[in-house]
N, C-alpha and C. Protein backbone atom coordinates (compact mmCIF):
# COMPACT_ATOMS: atom_id res chain seq x y z
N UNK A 1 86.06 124.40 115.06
CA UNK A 1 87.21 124.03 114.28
C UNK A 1 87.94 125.29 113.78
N UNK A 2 89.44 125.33 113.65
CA UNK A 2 89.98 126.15 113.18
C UNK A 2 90.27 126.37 111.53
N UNK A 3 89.97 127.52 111.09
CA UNK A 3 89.93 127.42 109.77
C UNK A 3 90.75 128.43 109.23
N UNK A 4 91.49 128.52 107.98
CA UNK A 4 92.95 129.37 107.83
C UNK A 4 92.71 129.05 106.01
N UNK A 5 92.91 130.30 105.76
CA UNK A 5 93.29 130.60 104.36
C UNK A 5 94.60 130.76 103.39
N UNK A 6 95.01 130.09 102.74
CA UNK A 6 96.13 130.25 102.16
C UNK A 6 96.53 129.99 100.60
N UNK A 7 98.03 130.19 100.40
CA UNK A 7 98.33 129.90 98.56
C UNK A 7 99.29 128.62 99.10
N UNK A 8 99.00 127.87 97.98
CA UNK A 8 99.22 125.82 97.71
C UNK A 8 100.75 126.09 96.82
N UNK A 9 101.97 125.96 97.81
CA UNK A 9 102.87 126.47 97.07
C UNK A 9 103.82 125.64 96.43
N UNK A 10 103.64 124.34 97.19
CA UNK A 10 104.41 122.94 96.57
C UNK A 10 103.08 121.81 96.53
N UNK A 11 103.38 120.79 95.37
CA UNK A 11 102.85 119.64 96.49
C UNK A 11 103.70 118.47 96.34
N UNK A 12 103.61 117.98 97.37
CA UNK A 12 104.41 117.09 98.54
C UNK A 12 104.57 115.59 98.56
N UNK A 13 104.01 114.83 97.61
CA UNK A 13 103.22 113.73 97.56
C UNK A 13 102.03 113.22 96.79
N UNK A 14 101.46 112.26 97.00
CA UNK A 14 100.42 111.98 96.41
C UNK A 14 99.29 113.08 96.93
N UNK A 15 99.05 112.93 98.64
CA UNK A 15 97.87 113.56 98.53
C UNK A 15 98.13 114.57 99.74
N UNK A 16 99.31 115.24 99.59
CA UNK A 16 99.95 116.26 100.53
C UNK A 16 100.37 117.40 99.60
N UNK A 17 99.80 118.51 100.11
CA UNK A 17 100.24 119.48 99.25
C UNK A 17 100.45 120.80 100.90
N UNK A 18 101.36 121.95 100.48
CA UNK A 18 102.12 122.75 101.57
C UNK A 18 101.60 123.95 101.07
N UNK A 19 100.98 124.73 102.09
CA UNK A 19 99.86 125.73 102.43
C UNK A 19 100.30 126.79 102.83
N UNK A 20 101.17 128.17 102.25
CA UNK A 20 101.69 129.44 102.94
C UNK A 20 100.43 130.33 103.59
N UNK A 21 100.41 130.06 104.85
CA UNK A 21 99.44 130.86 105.57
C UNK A 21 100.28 132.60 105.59
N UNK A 22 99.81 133.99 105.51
CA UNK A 22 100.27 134.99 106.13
C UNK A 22 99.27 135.78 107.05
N UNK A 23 100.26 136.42 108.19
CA UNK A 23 99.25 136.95 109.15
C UNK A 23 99.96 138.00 109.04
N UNK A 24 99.45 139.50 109.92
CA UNK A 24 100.24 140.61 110.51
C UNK A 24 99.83 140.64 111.82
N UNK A 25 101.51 141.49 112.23
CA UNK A 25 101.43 141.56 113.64
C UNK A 25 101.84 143.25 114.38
N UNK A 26 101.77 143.84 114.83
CA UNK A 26 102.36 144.69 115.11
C UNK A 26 103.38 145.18 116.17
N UNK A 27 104.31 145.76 115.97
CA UNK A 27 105.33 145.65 117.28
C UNK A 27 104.82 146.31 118.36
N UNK A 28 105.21 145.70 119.54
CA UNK A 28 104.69 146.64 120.92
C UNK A 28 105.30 147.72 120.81
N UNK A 29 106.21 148.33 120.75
CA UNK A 29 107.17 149.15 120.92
C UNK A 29 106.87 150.41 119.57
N UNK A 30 107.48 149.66 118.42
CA UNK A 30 107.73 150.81 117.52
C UNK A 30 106.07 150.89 116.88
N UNK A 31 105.07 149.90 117.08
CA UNK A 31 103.64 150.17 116.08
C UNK A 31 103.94 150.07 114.50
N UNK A 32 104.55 149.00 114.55
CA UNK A 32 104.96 148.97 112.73
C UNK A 32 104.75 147.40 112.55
N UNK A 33 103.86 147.42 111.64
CA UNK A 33 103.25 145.69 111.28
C UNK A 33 104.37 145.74 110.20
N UNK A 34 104.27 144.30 110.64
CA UNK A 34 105.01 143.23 109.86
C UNK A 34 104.18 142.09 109.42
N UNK A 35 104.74 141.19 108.68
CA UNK A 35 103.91 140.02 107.69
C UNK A 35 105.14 138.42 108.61
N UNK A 36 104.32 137.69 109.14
CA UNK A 36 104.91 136.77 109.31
C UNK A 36 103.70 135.56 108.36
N UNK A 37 105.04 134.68 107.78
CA UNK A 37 104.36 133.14 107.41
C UNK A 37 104.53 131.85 107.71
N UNK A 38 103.55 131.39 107.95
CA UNK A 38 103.78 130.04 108.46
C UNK A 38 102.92 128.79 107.16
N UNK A 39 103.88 127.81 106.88
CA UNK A 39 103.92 126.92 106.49
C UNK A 39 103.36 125.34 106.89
N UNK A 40 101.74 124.92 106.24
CA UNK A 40 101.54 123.91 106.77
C UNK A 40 101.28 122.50 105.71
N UNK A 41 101.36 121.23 106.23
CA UNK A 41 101.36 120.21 105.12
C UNK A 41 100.18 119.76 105.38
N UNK A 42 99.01 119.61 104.40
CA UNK A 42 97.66 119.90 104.21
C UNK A 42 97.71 118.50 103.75
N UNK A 43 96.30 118.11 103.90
CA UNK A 43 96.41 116.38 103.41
C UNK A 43 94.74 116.74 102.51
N UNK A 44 94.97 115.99 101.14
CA UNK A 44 94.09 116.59 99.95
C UNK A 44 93.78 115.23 99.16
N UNK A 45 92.50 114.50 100.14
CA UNK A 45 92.66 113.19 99.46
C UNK A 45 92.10 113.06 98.39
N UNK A 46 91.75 113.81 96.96
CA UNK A 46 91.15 113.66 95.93
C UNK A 46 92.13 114.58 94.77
N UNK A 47 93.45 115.14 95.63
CA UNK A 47 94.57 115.77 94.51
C UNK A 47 93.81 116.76 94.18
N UNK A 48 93.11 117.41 93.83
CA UNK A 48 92.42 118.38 93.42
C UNK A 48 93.49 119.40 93.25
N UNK A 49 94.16 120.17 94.74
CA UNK A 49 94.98 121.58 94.48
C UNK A 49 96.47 121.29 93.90
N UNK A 50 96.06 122.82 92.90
CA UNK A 50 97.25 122.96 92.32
C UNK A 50 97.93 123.91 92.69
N UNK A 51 99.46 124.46 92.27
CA UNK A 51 100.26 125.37 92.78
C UNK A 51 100.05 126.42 92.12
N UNK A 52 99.54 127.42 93.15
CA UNK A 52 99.36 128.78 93.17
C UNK A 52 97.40 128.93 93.26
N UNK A 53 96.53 128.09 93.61
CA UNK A 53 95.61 128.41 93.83
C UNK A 53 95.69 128.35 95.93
N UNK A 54 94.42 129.52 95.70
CA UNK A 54 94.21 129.47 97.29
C UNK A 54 93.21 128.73 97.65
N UNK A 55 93.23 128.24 98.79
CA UNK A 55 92.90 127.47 99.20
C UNK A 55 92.17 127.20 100.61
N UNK A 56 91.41 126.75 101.27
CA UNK A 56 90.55 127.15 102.66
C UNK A 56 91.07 125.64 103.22
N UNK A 57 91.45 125.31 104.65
CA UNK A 57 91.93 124.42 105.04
C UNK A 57 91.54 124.59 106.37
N UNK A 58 91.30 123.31 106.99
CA UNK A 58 90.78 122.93 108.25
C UNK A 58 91.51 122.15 109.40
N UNK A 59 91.85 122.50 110.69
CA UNK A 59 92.32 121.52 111.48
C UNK A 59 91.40 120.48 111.69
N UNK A 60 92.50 119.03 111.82
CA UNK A 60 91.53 117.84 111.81
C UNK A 60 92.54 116.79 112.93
N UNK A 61 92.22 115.70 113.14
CA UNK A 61 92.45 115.14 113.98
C UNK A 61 94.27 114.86 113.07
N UNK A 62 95.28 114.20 113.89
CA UNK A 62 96.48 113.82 113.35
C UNK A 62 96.45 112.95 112.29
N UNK A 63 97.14 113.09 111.17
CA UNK A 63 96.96 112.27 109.79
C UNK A 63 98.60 111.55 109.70
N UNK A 64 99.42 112.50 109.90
CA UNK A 64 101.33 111.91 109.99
C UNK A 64 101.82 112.77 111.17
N UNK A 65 103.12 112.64 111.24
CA UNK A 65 103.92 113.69 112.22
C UNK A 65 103.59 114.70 112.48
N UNK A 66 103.72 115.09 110.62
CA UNK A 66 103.76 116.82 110.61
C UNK A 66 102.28 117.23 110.01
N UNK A 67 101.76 116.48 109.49
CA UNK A 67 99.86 116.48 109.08
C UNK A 67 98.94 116.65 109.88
N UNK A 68 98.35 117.53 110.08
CA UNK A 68 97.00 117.37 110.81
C UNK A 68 96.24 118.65 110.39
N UNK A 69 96.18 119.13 108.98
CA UNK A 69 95.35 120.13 108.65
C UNK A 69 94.89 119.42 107.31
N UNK A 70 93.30 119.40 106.61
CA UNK A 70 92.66 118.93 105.36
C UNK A 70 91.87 119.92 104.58
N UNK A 71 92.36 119.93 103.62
CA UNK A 71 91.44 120.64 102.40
C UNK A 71 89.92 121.07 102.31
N UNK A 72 89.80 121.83 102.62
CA UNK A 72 88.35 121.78 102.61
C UNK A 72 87.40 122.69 101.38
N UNK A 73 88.23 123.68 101.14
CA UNK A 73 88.04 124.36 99.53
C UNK A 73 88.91 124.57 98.75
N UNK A 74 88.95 124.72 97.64
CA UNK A 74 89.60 125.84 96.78
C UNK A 74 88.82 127.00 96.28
N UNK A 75 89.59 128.22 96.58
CA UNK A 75 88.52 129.13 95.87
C UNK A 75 89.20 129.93 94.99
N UNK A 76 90.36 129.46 94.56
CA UNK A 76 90.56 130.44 93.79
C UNK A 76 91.08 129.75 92.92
């Protein structure tokens, strides 16, 4: 299973809350990292996370359209 760390920056719903993942990458060319983020809608069926804790999240089978990642910690 794929597993991804992030900060809980909205939440969305009852039991949907939105997950800023960041990675770095570096350019082929010039060798200068950069920060890209990607944004996912996390499904949190006990409400638990709040905004601005981080959070450990898991791919899981499809939950809505745009859902298919679940809560699996908070650790911070």
């Amino acid at each position: 299973m794929i597993t991804k760390q992030g900060l809980v920056t909205k939440i969305s719903g009852i039991n949907t809350i939105r997950v800023e993942v960041h990675r770095y990458e570096t350019h082929a060319v010039y060798k200068k990292r950069f920060r890209l983020t990607s944004n996912f809608l996390v499904h949190d069926p006990e409400s638990k996370a709040k905004v601005g804790d981080v959070v450990i999240i898991q791919q899981c089978r499809p939950i809505s359209k745009r859902k298919s990642w679940i809560l699996t910690e908070i650790t911070k």
